[in-house]
Protein backbone atom coordinates (compact mmCIF):
# COMPACT_ATOMS: atom_id res chain seq x y z
CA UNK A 1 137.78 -223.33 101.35
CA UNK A 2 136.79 -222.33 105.13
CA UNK A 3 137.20 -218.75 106.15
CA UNK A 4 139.67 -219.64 108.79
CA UNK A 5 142.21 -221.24 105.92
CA UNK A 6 141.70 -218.52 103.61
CA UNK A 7 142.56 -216.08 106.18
CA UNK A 8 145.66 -218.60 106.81
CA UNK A 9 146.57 -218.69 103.54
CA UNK A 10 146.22 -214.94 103.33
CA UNK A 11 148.72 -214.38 105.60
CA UNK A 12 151.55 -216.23 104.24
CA UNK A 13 151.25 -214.54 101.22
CA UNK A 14 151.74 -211.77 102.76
CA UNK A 15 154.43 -212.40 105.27
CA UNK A 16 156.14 -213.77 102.23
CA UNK A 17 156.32 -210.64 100.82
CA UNK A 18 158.96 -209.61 103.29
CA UNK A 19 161.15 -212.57 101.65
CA UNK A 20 160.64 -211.58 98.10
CA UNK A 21 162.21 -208.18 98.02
CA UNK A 22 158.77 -206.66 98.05
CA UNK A 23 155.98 -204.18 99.65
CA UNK A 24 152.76 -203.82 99.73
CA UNK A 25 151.08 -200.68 100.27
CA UNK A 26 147.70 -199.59 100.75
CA UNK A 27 146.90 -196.38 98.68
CA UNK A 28 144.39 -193.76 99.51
CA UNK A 29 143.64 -190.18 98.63
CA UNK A 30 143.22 -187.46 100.92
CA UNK A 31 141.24 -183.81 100.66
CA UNK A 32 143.92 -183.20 98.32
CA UNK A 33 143.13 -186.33 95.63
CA UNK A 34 147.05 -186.89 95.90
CA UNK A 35 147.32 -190.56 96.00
CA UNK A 36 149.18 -191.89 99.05
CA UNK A 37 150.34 -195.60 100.26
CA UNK A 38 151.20 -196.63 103.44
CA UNK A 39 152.89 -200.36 104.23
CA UNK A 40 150.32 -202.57 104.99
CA UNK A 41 152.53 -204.25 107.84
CA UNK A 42 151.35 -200.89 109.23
CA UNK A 43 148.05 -201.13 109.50
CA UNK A 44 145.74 -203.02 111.91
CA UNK A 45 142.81 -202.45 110.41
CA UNK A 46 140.16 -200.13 108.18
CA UNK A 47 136.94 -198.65 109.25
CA UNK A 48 134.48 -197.00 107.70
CA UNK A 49 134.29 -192.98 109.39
CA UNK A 50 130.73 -192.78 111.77
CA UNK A 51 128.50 -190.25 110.24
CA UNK A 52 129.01 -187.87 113.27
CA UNK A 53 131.94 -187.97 116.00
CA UNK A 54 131.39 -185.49 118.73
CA UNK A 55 134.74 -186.09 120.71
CA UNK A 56 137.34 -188.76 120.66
CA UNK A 57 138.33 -190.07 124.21
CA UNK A 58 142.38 -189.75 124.60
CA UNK A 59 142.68 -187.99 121.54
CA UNK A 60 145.55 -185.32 120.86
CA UNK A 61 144.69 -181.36 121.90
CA UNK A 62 145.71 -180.67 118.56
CA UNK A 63 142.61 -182.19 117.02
CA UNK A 64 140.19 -180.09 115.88
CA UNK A 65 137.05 -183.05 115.91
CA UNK A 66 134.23 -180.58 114.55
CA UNK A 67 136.29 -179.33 111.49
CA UNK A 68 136.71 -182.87 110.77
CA UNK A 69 133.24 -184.31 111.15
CA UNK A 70 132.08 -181.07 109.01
CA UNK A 71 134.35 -181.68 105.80
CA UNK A 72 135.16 -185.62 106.51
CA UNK A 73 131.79 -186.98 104.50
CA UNK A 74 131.79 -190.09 106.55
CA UNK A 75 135.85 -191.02 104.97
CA UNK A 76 138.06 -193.73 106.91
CA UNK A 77 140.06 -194.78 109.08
CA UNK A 78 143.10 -196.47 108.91
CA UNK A 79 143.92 -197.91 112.16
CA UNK A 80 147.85 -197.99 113.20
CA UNK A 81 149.83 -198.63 116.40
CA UNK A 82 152.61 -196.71 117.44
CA UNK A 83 154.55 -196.85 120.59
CA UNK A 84 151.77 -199.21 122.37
CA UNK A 85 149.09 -196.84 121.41
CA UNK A 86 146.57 -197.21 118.62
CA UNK A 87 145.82 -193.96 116.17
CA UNK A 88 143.63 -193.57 113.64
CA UNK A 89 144.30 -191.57 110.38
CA UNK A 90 141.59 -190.58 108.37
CA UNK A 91 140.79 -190.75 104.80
CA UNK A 92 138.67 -189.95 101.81
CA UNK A 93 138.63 -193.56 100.83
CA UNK A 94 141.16 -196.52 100.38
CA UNK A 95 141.81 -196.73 96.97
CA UNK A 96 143.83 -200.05 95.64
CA UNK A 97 146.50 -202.51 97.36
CA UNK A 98 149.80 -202.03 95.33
CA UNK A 99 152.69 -204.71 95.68
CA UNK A 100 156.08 -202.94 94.51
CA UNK A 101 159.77 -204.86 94.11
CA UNK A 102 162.61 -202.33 96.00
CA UNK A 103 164.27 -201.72 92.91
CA UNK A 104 160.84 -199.97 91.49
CA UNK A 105 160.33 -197.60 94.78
CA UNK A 106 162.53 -194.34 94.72
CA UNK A 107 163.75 -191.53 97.08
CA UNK A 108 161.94 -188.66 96.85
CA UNK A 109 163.94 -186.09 95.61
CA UNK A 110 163.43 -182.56 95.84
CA UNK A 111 160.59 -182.77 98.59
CA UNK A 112 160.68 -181.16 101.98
CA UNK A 113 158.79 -183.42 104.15
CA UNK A 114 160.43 -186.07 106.88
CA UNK A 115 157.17 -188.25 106.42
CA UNK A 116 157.83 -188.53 103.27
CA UNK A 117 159.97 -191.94 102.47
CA UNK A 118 159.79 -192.97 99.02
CA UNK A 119 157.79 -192.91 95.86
CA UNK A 120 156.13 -195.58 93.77
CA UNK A 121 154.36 -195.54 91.02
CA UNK A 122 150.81 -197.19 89.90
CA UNK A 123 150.75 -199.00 86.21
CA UNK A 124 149.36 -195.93 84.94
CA UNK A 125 151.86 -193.85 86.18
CA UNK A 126 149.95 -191.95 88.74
CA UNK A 127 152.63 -190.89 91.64
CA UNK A 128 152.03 -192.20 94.96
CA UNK A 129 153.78 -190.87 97.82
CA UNK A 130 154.72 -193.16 100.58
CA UNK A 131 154.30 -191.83 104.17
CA UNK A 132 156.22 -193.18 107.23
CA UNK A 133 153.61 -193.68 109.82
CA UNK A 134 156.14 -193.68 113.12
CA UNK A 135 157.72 -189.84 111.76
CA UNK A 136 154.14 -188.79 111.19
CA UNK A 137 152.87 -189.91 115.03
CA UNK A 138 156.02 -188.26 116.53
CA UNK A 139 155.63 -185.14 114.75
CA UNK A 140 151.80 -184.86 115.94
CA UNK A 141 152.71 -186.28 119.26
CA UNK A 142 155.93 -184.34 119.66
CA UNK A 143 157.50 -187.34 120.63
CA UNK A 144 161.17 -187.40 120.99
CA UNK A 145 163.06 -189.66 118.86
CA UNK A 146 166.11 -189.68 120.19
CA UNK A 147 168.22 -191.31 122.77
CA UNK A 148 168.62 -189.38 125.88
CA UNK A 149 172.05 -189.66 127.86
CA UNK A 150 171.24 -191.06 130.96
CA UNK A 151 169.85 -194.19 128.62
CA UNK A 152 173.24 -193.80 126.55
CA UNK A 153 175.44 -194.31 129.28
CA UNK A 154 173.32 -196.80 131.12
CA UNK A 155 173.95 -198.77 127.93
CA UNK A 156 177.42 -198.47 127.62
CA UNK A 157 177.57 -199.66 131.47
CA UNK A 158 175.77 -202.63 130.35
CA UNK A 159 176.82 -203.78 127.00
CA UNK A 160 180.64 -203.90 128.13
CA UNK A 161 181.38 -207.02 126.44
CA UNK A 162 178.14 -208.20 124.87
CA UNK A 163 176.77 -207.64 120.84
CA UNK A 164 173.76 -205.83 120.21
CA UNK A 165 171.44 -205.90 117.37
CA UNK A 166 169.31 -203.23 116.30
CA UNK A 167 166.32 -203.48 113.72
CA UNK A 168 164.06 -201.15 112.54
CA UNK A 169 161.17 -201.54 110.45
């Protein structure tokens, strides 16, 4: 089969997922071996770390670039959008795609951490903590996630009389 109908085909498997009750989640480890999983609708793409990075153009103040090309050993990076803007999170490695009904992903209870949205589990009952992207951008960020009121009232003016429907991924 041509590479242009597997990719096809590729993709409506996966956008079927959405219809079947299901995720799929990419799993990696981090400097702490904790496995993690992120949705793959998520992710734009996966690239291997460059062996040295001396700066990253537009990248957050926060960054500290040389204590991550000194203890990264050439990890990678999972490549995300958010808010129009494409981020990077880097990794020790990918480990494993993991498809997971609903009814077999739980809250995490007893955690502290907003980025933290659910747990799964692997079939060898490793723990693997699911991270919502979007919370950990705005945290980094310090983007504000809320509505101000000059927008709420602007809407109100508006919507008099018409139905709105709001979605979130």
């Amino acid at each position: 089969m041509p590479k242009k109908e597997e990719f096809l085909d590729e993709a409506i498997r996966r956008s079927n997922l959405s219809n079947s009750n299901q995720m799929e989640m990419l799993t990696f480890r981090l400097s702490d071996n904790q496995l993690y999983g992120i949705n793959v609708f998520k992710i734009i793409e996966i690239v291997e770390c460059p062996d040295h990075l001396t700066r990253i153009p537009c990248s957050h103040p926060a960054l500290d670039i040389e204590n991550v090309t000194d203890s990264h050993n050439n990890g990678y990076l999972i490549v995300c959008e958010y808010s129009r803007q494409l981020n990077a999170f880097l990794i020790t490695q990918p480990e494993f795609l993991l498809t997971r009904g609903w009814d077999e992903i739980v809250k995490p209870e007893g955690f502290n951490a907003k980025a933290l949205v659910a747990i799964a589990y692997t079939d060898t009952e490793e723990m693997v903590l699911l991270l919502d992207i979007e919370e950990i951008l705005a945290d980094v960020l310090s983007l504000e996630s809320f509505i101000g009121q000059g927008v709420a009232d602007d809407a109100k003016l508006r919507g008099v009389g018409k139905k709105v429907l709001l979605l979130d991924d």
